[in-house]
C-alpha atoms as a PDB file:
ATOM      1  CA  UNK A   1      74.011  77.899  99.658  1.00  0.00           C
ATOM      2  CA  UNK A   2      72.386  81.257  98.066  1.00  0.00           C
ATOM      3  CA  UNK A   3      73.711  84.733  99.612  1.00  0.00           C
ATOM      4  CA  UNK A   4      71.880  87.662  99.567  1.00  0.00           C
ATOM      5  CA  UNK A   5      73.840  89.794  96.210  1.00  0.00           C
ATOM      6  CA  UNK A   6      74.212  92.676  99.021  1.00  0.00           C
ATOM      7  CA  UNK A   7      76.790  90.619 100.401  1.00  0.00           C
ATOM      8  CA  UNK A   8      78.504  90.135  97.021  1.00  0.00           C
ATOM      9  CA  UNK A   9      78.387  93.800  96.450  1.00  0.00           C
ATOM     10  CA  UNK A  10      80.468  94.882  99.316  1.00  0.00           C
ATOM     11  CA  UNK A  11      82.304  91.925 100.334  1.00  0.00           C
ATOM     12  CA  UNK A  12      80.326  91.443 103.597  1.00  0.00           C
ATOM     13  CA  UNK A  13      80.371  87.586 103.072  1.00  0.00           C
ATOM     14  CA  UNK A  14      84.013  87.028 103.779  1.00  0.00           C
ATOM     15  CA  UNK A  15      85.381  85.382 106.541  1.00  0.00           C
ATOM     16  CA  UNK A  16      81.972  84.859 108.382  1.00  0.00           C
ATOM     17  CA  UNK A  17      82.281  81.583 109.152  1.00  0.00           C
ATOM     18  CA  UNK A  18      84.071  79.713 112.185  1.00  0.00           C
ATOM     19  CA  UNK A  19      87.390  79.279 111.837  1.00  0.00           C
ATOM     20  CA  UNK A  20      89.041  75.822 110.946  1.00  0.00           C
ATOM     21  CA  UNK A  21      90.572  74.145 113.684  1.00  0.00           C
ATOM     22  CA  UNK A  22      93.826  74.034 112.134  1.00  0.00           C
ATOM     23  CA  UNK A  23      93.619  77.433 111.212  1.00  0.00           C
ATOM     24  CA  UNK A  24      93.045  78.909 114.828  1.00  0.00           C
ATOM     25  CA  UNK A  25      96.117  76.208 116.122  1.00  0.00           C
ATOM     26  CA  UNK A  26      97.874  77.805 113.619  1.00  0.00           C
ATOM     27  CA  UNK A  27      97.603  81.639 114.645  1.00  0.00           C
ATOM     28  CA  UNK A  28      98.959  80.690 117.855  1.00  0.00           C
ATOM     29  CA  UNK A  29     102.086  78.885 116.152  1.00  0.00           C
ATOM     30  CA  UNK A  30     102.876  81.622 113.557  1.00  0.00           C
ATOM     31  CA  UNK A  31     104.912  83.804 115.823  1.00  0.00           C
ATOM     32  CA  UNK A  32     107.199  80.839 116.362  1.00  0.00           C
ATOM     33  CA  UNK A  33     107.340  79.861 112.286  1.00  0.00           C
ATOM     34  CA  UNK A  34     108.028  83.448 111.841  1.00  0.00           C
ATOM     35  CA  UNK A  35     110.856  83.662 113.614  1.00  0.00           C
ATOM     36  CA  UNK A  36     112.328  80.292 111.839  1.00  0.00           C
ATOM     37  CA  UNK A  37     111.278  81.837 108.506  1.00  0.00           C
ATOM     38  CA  UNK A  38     112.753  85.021 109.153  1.00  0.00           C
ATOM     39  CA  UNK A  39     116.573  84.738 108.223  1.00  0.00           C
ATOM     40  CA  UNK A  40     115.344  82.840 104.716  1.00  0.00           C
ATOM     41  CA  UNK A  41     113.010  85.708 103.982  1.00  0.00           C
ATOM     42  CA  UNK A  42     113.616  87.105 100.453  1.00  0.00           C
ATOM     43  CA  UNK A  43     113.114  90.314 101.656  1.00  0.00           C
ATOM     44  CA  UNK A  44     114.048  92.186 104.657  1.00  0.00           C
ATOM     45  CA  UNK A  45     112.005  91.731 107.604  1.00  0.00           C
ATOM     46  CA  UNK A  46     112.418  95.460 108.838  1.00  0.00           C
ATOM     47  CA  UNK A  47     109.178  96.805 109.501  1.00  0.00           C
ATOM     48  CA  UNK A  48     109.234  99.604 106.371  1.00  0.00           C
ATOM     49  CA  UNK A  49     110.204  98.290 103.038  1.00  0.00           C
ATOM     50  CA  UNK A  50     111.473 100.420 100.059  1.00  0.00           C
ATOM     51  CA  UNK A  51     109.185 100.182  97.648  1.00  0.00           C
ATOM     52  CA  UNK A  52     111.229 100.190  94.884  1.00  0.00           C
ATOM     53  CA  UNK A  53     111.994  96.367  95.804  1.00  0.00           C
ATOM     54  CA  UNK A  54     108.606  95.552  94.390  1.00  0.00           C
ATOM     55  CA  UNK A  55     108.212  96.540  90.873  1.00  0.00           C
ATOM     56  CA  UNK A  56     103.987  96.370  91.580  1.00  0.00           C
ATOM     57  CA  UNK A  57     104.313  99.079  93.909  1.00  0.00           C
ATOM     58  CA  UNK A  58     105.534 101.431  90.947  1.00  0.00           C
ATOM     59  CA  UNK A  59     102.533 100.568  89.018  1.00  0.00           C
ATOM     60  CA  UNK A  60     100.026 101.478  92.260  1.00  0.00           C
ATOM     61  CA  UNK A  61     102.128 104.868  92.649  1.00  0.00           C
ATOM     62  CA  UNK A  62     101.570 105.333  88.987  1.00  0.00           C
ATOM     63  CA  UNK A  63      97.999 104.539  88.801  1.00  0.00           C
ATOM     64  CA  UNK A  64      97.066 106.370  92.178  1.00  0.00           C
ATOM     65  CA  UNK A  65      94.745 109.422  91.246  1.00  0.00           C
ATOM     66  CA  UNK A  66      92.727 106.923  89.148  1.00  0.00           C
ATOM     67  CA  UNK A  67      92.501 104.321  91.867  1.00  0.00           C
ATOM     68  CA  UNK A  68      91.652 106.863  93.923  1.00  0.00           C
ATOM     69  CA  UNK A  69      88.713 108.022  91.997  1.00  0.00           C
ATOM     70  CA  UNK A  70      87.427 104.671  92.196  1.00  0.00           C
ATOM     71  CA  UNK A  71      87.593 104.454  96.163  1.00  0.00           C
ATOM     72  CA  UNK A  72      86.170 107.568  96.309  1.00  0.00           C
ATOM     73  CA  UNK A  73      83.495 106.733  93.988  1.00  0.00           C
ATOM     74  CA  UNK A  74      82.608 103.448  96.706  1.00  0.00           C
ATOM     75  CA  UNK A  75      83.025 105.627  99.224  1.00  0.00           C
ATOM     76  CA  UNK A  76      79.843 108.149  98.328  1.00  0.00           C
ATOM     77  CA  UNK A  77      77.737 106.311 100.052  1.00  0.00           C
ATOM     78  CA  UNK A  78      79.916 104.747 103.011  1.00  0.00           C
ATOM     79  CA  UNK A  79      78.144 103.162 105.190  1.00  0.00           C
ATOM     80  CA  UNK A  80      77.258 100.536 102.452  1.00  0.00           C
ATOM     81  CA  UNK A  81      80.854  99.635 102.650  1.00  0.00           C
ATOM     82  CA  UNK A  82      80.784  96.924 105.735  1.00  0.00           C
ATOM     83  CA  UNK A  83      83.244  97.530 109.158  1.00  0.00           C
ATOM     84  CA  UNK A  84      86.536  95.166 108.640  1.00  0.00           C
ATOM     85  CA  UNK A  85      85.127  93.331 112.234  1.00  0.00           C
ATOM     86  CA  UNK A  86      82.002  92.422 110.691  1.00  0.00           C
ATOM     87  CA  UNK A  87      84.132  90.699 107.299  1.00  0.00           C
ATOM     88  CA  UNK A  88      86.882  89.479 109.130  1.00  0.00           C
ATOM     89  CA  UNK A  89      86.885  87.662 112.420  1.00  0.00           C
ATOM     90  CA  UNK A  90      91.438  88.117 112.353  1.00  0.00           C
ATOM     91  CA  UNK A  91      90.189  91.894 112.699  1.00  0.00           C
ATOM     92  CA  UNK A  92      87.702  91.639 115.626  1.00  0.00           C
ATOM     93  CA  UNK A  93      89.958  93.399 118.065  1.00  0.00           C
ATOM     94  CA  UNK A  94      91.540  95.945 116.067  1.00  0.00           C
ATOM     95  CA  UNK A  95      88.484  97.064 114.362  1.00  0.00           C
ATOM     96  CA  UNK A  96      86.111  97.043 117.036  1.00  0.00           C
ATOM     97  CA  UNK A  97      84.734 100.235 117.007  1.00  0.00           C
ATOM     98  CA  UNK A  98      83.053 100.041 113.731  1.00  0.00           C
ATOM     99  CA  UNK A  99      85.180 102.884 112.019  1.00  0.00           C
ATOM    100  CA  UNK A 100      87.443 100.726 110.080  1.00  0.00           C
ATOM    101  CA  UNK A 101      85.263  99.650 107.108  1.00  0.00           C
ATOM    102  CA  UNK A 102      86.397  98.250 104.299  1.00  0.00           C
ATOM    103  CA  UNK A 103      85.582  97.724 100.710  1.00  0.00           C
ATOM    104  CA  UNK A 104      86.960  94.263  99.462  1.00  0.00           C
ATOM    105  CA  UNK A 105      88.187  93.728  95.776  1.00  0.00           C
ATOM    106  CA  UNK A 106      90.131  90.333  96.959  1.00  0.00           C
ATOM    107  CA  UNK A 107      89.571  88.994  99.917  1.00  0.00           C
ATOM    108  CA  UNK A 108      91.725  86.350 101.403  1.00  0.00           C
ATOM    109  CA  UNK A 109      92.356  84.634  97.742  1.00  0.00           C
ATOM    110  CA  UNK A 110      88.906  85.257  96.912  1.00  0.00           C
ATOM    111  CA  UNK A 111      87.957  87.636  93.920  1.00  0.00           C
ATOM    112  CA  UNK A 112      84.888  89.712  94.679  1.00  0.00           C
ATOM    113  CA  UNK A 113      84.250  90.054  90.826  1.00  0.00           C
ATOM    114  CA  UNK A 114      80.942  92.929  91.203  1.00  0.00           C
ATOM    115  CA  UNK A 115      83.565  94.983  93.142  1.00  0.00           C
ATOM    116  CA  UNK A 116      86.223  94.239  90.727  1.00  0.00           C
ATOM    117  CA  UNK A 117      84.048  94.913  88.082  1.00  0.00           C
ATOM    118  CA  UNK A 118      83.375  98.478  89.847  1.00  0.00           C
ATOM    119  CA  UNK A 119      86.558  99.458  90.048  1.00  0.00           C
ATOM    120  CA  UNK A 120      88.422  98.298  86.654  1.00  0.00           C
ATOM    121  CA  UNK A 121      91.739 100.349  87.115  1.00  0.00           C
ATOM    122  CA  UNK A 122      92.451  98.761  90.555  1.00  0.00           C
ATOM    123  CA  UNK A 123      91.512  95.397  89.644  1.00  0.00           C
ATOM    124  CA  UNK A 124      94.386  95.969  86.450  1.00  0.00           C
ATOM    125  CA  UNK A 125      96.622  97.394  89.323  1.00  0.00           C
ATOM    126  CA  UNK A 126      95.937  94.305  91.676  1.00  0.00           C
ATOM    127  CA  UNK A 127      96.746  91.487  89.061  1.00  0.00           C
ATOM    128  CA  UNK A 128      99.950  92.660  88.469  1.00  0.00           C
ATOM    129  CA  UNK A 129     100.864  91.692  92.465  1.00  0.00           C
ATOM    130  CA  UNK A 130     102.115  88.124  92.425  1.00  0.00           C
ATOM    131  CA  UNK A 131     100.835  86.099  95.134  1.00  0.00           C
ATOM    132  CA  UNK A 132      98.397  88.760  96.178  1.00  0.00           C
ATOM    133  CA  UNK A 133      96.331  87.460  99.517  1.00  0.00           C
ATOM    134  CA  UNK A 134      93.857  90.636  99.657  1.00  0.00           C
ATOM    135  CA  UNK A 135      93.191  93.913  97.934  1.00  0.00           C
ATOM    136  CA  UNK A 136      90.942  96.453  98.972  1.00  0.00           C
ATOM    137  CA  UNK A 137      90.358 100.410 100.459  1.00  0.00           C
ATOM    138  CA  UNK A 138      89.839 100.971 104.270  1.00  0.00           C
ATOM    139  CA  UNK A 139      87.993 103.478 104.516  1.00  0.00           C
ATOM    140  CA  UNK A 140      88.153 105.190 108.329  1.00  0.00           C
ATOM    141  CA  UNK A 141      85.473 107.546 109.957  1.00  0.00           C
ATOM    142  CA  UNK A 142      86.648 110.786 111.131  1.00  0.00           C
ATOM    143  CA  UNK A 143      87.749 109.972 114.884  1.00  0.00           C
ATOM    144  CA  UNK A 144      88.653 106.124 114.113  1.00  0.00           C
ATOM    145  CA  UNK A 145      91.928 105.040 116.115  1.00  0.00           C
ATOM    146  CA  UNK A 146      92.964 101.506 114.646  1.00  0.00           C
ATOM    147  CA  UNK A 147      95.351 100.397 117.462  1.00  0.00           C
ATOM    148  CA  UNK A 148      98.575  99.475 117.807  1.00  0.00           C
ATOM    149  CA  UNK A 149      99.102  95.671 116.006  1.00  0.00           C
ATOM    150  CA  UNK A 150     100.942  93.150 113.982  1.00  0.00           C
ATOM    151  CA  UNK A 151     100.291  91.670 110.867  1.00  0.00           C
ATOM    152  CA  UNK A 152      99.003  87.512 110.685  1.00  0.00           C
ATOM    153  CA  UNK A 153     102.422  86.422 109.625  1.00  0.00           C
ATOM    154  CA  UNK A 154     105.985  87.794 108.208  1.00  0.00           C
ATOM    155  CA  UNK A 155     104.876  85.706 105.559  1.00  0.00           C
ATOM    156  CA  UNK A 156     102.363  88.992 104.083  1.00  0.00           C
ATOM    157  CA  UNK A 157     104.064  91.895 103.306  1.00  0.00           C
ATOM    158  CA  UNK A 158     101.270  94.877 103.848  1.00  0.00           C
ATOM    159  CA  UNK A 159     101.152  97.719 101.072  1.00  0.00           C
ATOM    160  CA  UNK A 160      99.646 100.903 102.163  1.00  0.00           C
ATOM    161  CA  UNK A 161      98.800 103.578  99.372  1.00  0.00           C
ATOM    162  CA  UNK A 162      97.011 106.470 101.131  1.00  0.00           C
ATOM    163  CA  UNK A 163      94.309 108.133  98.552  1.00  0.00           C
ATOM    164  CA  UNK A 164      92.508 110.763 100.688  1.00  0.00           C
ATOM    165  CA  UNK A 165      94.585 111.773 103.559  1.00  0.00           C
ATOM    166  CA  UNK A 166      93.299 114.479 105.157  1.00  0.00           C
ATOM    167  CA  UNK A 167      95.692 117.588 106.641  1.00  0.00           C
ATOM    168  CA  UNK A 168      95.716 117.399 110.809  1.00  0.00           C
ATOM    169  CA  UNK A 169      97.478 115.397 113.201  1.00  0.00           C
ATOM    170  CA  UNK A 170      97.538 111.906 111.374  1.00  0.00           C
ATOM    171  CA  UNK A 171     100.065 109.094 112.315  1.00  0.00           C
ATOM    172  CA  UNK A 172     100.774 105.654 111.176  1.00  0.00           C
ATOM    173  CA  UNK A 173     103.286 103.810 113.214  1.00  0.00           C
ATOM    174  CA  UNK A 174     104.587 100.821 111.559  1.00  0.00           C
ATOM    175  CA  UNK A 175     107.345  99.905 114.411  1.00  0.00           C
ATOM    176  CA  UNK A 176     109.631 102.568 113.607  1.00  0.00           C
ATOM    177  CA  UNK A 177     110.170 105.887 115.647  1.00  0.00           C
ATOM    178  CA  UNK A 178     107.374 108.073 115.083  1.00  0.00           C
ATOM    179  CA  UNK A 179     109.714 110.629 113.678  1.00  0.00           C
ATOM    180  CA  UNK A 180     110.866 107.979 110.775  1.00  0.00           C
ATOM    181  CA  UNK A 181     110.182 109.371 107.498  1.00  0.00           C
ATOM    182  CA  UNK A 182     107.381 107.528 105.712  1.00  0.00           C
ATOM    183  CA  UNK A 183     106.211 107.872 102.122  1.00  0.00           C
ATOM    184  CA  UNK A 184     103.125 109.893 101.463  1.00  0.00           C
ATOM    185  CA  UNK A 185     101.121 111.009  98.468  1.00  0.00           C
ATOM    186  CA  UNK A 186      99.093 113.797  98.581  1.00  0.00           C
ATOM    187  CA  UNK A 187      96.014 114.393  95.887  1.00  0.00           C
END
């Protein structure tokens, strides 16, 4: 099957085919495996980690402004960057309005090399994640609202490194109270 190299550019390809079977029986079971996996977890299974558990997330604090530079280099012409809902079908109802978009590097396991190629100091910053399932910016329009959810599984831990966050009333709630500390850089 040929795809159009648009699709390779951006990532739009991923995830745009039907589900598995045994993949959609097993989203509705992985609530239930999570909670059997959950006291063997290697690491806690508090909603906010401390980074400095994961010697990666050192290297993506160290590497930030340049990683940045790169995202905002993808991000000059933005609506070339597909929405998350039109890549992923897991992120139909979270990313419905079209103001989540998202610039794949790795996408579920798969290595988007054009955008990898595009953006050399993140791909360096990605291989050095073991196990890594995806890698890539979100990029949100002013006014997006991403709401409230859960990750797939307790089996993905989810790293967020904010580049560009702008000043105004901004909040991420990761299932702590919204008055919980969380880590920020600013550029």
């Amino acid at each position: 099957m040929q795809q159009d190299a648009s699709h390779h550019q951006t990532g739009a390809n991923i995830g745009q085919t039907k589900r598995p079977l045994t993949i959609r029986i097993g989203k509705k079971l992985l609530p239930h495996v999570d909670q059997l996996m959950a006291p063997f977890s290697l690491v806690e299974t508090e909603p906010v980690l401390d980074p400095a558990q994961f010697a990666w997330a050192a290297a993506l604090r160290n590497d930030w402004q340049a990683i940045r530079d790169e995202a905002l280099a993808v991000t000059r012409i933005p609506d070339a960057v597909p929405a998350l809902s039109n890549i992923s079908p897991d992120h139909q109802l979270v990313a419905a309005d079209q103001g989540w978009r998202s610039f794949f590097l790795i996408g579920y396991g798969a290595h988007i090399q054009r955008n990898l190629e595009r953006c050399p100091v993140t791909a360096r910053a990605l291989q050095r994640v073991p196990g890594l399932n995806s890698g890539f910016f979100s990029i949100l329009k002013p006014g997006t609202h991403i709401p409230r959810h859960t990750g797939v599984t307790k089996g993905l831990i989810t790293c967020h490194l904010g580049l560009v966050v702008p000043d105004g009333n901004l909040r991420m709630n990761v299932g702590c109270p919204p008055s919980a500390p969380l880590a920020q850089i600013r550029g």
